[in-house]
C-alpha atoms as a PDB file:
ATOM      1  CA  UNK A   1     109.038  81.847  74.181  1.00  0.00           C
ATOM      2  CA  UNK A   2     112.578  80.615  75.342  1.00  0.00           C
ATOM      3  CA  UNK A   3     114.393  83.227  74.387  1.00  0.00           C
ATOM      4  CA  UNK A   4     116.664  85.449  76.777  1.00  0.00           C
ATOM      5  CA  UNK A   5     117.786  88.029  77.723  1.00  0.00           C
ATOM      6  CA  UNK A   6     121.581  87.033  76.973  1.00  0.00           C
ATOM      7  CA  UNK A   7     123.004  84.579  74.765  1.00  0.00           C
ATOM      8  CA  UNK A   8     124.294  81.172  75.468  1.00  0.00           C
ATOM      9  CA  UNK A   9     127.127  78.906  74.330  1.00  0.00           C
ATOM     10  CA  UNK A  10     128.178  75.496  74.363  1.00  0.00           C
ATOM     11  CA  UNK A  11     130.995  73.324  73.579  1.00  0.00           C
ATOM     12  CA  UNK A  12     130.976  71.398  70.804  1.00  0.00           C
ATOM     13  CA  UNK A  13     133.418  68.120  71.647  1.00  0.00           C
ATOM     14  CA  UNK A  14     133.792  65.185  73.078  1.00  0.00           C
ATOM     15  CA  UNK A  15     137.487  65.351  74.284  1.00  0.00           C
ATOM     16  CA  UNK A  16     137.665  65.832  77.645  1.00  0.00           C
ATOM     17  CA  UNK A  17     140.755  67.571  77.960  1.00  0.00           C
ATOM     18  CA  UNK A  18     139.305  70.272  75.524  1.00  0.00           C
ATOM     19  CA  UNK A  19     135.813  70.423  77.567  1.00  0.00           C
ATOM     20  CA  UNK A  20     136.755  70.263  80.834  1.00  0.00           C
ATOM     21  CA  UNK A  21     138.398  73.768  81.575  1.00  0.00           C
ATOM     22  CA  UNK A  22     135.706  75.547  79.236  1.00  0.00           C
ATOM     23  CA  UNK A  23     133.113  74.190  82.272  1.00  0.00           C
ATOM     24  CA  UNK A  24     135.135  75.272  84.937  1.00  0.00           C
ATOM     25  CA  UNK A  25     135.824  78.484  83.680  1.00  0.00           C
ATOM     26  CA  UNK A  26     132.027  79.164  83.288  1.00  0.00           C
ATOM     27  CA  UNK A  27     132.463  79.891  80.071  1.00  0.00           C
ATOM     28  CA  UNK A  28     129.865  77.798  78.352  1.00  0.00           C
ATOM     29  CA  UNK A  29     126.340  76.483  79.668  1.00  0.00           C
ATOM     30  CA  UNK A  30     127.036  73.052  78.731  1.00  0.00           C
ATOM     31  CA  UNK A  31     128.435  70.526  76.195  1.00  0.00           C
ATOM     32  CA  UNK A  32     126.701  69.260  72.778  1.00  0.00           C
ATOM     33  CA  UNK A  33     127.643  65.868  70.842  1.00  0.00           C
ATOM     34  CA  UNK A  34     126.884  63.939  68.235  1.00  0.00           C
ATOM     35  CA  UNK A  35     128.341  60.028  66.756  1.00  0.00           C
ATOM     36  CA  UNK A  36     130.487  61.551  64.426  1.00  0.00           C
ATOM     37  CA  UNK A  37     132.156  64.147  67.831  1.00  0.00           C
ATOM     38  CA  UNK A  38     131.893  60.975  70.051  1.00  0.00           C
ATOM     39  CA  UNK A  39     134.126  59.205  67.189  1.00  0.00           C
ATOM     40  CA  UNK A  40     136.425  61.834  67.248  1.00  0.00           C
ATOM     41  CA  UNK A  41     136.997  62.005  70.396  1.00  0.00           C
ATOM     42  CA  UNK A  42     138.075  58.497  71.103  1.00  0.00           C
ATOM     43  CA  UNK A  43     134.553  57.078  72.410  1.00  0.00           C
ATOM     44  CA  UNK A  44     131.609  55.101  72.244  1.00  0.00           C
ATOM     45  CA  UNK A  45     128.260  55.173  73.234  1.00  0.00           C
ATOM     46  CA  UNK A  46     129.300  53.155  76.280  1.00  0.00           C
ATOM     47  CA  UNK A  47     131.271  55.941  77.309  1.00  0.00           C
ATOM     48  CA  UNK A  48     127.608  58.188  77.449  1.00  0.00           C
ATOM     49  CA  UNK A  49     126.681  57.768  80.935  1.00  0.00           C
ATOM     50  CA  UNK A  50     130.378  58.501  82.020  1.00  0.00           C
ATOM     51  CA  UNK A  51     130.619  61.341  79.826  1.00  0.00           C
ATOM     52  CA  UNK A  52     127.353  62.772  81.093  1.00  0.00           C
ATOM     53  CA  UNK A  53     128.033  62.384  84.657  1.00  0.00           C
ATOM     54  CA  UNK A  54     131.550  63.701  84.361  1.00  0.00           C
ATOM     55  CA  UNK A  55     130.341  67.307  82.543  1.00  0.00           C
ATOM     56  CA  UNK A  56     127.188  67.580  84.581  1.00  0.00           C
ATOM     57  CA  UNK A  57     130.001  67.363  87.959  1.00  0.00           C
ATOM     58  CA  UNK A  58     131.906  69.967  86.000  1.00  0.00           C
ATOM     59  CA  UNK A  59     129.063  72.201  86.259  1.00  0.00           C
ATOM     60  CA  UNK A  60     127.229  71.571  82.703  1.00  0.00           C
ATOM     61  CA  UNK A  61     123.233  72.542  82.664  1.00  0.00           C
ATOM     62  CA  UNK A  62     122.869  70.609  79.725  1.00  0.00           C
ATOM     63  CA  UNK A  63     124.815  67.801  78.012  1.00  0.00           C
ATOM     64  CA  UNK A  64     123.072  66.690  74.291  1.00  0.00           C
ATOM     65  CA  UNK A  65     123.681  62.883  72.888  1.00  0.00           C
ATOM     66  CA  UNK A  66     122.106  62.200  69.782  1.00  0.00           C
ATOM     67  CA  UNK A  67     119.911  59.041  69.561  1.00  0.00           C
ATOM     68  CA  UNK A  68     120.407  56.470  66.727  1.00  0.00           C
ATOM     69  CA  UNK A  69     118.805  53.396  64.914  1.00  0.00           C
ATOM     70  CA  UNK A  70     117.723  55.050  61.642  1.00  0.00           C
ATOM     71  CA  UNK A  71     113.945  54.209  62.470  1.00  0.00           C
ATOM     72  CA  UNK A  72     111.259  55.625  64.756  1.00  0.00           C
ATOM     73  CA  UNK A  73     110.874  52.939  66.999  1.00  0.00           C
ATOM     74  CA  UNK A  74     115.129  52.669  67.595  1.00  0.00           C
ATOM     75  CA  UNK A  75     115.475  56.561  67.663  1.00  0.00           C
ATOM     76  CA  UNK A  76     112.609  56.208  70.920  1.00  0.00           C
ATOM     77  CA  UNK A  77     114.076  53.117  72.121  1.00  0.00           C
ATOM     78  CA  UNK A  78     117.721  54.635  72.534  1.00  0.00           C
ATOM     79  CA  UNK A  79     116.577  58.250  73.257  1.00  0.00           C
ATOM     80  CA  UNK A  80     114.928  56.800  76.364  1.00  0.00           C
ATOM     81  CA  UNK A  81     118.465  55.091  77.919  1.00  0.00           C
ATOM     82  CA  UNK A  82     119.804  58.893  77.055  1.00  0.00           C
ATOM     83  CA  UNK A  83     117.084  60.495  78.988  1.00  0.00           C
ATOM     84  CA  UNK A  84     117.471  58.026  81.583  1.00  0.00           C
ATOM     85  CA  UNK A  85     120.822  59.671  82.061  1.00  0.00           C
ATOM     86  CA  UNK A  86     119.692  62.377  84.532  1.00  0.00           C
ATOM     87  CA  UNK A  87     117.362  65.306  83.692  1.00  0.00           C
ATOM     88  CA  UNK A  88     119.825  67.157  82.204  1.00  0.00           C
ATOM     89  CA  UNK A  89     120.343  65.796  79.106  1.00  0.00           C
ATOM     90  CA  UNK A  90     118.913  66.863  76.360  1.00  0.00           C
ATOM     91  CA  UNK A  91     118.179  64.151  73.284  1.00  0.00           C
ATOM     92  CA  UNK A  92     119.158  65.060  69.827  1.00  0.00           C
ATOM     93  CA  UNK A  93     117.048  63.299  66.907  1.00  0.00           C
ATOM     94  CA  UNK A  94     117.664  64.144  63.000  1.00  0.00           C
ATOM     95  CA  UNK A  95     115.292  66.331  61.017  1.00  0.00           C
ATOM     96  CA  UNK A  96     113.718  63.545  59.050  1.00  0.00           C
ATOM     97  CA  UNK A  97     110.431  62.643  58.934  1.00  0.00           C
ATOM     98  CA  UNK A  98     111.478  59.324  61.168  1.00  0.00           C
ATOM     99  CA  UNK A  99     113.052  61.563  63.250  1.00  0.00           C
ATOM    100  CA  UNK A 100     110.082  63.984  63.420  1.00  0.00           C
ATOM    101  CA  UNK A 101     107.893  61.077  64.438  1.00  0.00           C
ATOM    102  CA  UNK A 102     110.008  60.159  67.520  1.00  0.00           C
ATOM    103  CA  UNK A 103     110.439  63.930  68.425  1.00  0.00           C
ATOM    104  CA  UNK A 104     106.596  64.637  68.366  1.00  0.00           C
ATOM    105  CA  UNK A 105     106.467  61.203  71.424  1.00  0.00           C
ATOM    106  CA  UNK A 106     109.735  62.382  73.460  1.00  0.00           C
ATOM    107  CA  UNK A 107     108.360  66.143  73.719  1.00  0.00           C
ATOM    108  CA  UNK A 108     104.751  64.583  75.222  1.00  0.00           C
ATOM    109  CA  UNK A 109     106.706  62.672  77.436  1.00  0.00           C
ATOM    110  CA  UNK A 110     108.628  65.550  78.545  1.00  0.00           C
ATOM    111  CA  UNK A 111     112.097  64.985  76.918  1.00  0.00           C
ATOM    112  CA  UNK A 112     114.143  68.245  76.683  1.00  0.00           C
ATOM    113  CA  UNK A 113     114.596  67.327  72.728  1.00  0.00           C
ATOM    114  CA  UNK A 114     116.421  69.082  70.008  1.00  0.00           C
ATOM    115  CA  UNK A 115     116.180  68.290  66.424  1.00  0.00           C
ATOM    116  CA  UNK A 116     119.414  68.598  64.463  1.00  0.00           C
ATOM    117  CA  UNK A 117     120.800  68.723  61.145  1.00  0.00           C
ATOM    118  CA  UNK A 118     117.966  71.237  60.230  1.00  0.00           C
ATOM    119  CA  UNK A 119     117.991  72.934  56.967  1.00  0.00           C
ATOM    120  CA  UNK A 120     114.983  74.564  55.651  1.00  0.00           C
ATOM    121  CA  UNK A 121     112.718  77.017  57.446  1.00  0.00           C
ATOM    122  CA  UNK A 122     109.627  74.758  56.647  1.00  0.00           C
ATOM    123  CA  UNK A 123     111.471  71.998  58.981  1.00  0.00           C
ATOM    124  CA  UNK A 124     112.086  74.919  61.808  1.00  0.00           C
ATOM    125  CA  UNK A 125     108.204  75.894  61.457  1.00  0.00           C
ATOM    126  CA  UNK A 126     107.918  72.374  62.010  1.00  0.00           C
ATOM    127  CA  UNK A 127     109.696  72.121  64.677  1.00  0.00           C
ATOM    128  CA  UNK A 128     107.821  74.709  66.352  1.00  0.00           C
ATOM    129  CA  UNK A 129     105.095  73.473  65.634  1.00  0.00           C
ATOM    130  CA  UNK A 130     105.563  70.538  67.702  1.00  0.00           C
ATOM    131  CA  UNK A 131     107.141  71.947  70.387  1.00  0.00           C
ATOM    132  CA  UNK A 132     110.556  71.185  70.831  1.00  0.00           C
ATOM    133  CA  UNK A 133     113.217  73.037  72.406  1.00  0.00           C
ATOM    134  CA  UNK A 134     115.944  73.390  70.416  1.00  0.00           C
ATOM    135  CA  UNK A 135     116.639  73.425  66.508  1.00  0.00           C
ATOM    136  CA  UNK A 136     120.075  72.985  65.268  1.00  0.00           C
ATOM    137  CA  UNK A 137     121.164  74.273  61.530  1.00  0.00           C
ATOM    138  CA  UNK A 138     124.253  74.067  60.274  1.00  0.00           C
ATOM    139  CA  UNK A 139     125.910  76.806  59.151  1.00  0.00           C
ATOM    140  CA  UNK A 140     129.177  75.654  57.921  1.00  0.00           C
ATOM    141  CA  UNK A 141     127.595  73.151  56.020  1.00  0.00           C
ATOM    142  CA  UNK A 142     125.009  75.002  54.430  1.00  0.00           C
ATOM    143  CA  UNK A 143     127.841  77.349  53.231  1.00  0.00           C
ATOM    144  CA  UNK A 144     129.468  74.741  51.834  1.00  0.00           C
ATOM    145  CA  UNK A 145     126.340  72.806  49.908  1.00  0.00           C
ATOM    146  CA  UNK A 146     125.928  77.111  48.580  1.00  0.00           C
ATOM    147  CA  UNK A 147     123.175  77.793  51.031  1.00  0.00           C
ATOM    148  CA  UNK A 148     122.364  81.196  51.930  1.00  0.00           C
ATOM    149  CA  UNK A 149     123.112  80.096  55.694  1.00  0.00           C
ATOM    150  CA  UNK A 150     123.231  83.303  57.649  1.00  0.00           C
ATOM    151  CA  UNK A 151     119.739  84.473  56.134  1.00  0.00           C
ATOM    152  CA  UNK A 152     118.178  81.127  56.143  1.00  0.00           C
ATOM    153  CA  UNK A 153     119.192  80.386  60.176  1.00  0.00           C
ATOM    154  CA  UNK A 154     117.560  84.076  60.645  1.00  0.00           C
ATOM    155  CA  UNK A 155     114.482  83.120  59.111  1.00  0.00           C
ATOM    156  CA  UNK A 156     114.113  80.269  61.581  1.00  0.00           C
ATOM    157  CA  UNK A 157     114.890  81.955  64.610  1.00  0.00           C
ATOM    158  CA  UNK A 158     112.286  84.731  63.057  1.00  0.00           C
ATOM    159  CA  UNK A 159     109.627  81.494  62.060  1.00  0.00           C
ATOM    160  CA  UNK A 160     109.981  80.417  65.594  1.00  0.00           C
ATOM    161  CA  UNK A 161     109.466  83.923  67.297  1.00  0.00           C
ATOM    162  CA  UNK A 162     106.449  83.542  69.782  1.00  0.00           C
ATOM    163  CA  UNK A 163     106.730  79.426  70.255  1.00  0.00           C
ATOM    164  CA  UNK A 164     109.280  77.220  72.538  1.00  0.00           C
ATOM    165  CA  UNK A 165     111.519  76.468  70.251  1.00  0.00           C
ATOM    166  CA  UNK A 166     114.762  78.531  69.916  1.00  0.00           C
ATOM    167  CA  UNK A 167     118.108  78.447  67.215  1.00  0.00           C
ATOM    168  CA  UNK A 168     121.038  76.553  68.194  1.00  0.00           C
ATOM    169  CA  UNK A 169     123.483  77.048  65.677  1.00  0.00           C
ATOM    170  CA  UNK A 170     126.323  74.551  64.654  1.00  0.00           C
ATOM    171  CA  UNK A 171     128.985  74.438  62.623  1.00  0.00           C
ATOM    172  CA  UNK A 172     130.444  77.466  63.440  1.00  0.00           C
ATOM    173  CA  UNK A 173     133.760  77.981  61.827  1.00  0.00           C
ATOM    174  CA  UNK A 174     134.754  81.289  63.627  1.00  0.00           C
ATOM    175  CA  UNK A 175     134.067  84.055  66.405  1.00  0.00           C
ATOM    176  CA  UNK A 176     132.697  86.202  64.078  1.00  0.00           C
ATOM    177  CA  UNK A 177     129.995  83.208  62.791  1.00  0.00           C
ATOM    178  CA  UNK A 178     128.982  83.386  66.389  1.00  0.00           C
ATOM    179  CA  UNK A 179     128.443  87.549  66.279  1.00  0.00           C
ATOM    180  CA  UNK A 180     126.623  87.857  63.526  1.00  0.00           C
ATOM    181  CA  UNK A 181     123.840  84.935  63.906  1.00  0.00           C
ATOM    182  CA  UNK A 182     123.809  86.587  67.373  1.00  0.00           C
ATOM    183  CA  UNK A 183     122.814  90.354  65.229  1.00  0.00           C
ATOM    184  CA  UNK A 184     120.678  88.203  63.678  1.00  0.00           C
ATOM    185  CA  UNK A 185     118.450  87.082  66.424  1.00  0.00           C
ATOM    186  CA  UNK A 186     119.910  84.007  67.016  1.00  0.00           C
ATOM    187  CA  UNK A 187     120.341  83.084  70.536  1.00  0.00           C
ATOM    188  CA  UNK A 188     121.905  79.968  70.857  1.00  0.00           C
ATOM    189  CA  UNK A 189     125.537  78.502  69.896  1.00  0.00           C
ATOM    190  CA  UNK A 190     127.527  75.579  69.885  1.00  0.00           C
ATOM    191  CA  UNK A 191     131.298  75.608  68.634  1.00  0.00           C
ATOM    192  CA  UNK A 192     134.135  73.551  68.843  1.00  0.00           C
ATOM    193  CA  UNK A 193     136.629  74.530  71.819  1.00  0.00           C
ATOM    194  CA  UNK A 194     139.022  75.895  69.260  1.00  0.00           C
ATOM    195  CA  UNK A 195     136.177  78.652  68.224  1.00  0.00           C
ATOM    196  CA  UNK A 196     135.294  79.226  72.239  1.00  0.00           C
ATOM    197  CA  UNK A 197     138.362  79.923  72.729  1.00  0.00           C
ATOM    198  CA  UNK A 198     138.790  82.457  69.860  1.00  0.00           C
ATOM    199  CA  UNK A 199     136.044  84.595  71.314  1.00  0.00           C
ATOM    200  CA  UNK A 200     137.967  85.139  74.428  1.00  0.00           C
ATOM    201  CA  UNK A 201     141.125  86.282  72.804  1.00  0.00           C
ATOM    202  CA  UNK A 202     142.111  90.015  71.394  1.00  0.00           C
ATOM    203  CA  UNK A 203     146.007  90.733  71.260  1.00  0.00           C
ATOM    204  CA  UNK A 204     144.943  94.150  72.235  1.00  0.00           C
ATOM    205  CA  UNK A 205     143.208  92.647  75.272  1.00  0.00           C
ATOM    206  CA  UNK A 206     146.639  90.696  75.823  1.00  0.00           C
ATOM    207  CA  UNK A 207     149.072  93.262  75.666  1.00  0.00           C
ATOM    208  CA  UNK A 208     146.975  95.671  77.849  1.00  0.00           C
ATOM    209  CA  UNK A 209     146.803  92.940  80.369  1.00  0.00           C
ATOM    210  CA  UNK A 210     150.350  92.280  80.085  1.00  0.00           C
ATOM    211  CA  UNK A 211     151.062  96.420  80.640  1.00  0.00           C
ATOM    212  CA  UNK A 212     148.553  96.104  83.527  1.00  0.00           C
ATOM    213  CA  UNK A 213     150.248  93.213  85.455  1.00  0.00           C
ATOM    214  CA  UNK A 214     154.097  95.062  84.811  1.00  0.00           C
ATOM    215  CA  UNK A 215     152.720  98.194  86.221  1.00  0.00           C
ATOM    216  CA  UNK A 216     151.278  96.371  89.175  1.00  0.00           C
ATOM    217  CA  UNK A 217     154.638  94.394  89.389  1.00  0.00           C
ATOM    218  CA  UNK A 218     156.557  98.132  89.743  1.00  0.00           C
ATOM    219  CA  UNK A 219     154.136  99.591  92.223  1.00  0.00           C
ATOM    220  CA  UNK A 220     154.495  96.821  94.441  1.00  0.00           C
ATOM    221  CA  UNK A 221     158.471  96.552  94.349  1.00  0.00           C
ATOM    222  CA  UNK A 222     158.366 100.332  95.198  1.00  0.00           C
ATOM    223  CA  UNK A 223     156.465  99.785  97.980  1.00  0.00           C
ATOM    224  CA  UNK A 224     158.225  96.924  99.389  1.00  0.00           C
ATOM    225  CA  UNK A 225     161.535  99.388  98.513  1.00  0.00           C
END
């Protein structure tokens, strides 16, 4: 079973100016993407292999493209170029049964895979069942289509419990969607920078720093005195 003994997070975005000082502050493990981030972000998937080699240079364990073509045979045709990347990306491939199909090949072949976009717990048992690494609900979205997200994602990490295959939840809106999937079990998170950033930030935390570094300031211009 993957899961550990602390949590992990990564950073959900594929701006570069938003990603880059997340990975050099250590903050997150890596960076995860999809077409619709890539879009948004100004790129391609001929940007990929710059994108990849750029993050993993920044210190990311794991970058995630997703694979495309709509059919089994294009989802394993383009999820090989990604894995081709290095061996640490990981391939992303939608929860549908095409997708399923191409999952079941990369995992035999040793592809770090995670299958996104997952919304039932029959599709996480699934999942496990085949062995890959990562499944990635949305929670956002499932609040939004009136899911009962938080429970549901628990149930999945809990359907999972004694296989390979561990939660990474998306579509987190806010710090505390990130602390209570993580009460729930969950161990995994990716979040847009805007939300990674949130978790680092109390005003309490600010204004005790702030008293901290004026005290300092005093004791050292009495010294100096």
């Amino acid at each position: 079973m993957l899961t550990p003994t602390r949590p992990r997070l990564y950073v959900d975005s594929a701006d570069v100016n938003e990603v880059s000082p997340l990975l050099a502050a250590g903050v997150v493990r890596g960076v995860t993407t999809n077409p619709t981030i890539l879009a948004r972000g100004g790129r391609a998937a001929v940007d990929i292999p710059e994108l990849y080699d750029r993050w993993v240079s920044e210190g990311a364990d794991e970058v995630f493209f997703q694979t495309w073509g709509g059919d089994t045979d294009a989802y394993l045709r383009n999820a090989s170029g990604l894995a081709s990347l290095g061996e640490k990306v990981a391939v992303k491939v939608p929860a549908t049964p095409a997708g399923f199909a191409a999952a079941s090949v990369l995992v035999k072949q040793g592809t770090s895979v995670l299958v996104t976009a997952v919304y039932s717990v029959a599709q996480a048992l699934t999942c496990a069942a085949m062995g890959v690494r990562y499944i990635a609900p949305y929670l956002g979205r499932m609040r939004d289509a009136g899911m009962p997200a938080d429970a549901l994602i628990a149930d999945m990490q809990a359907a999972c419990a004694g296989s390979d295959t561990n939660v990474l939840a998306a579509s987190l809106r806010s710090a505390d969607d990130v602390v209570s999937l993580r009460l729930a079990g969950v161990p995994f998170f990716t979040a847009a920078p805007a939300v990674i950033r949130e978790m680092l930030w109390h005003e309490v935390s600010e204004s005790s720093a702030a008293e901290f570094d004026s005290e300092m300031l005093r004791l050292s211009l009495e010294r100096s005195a």
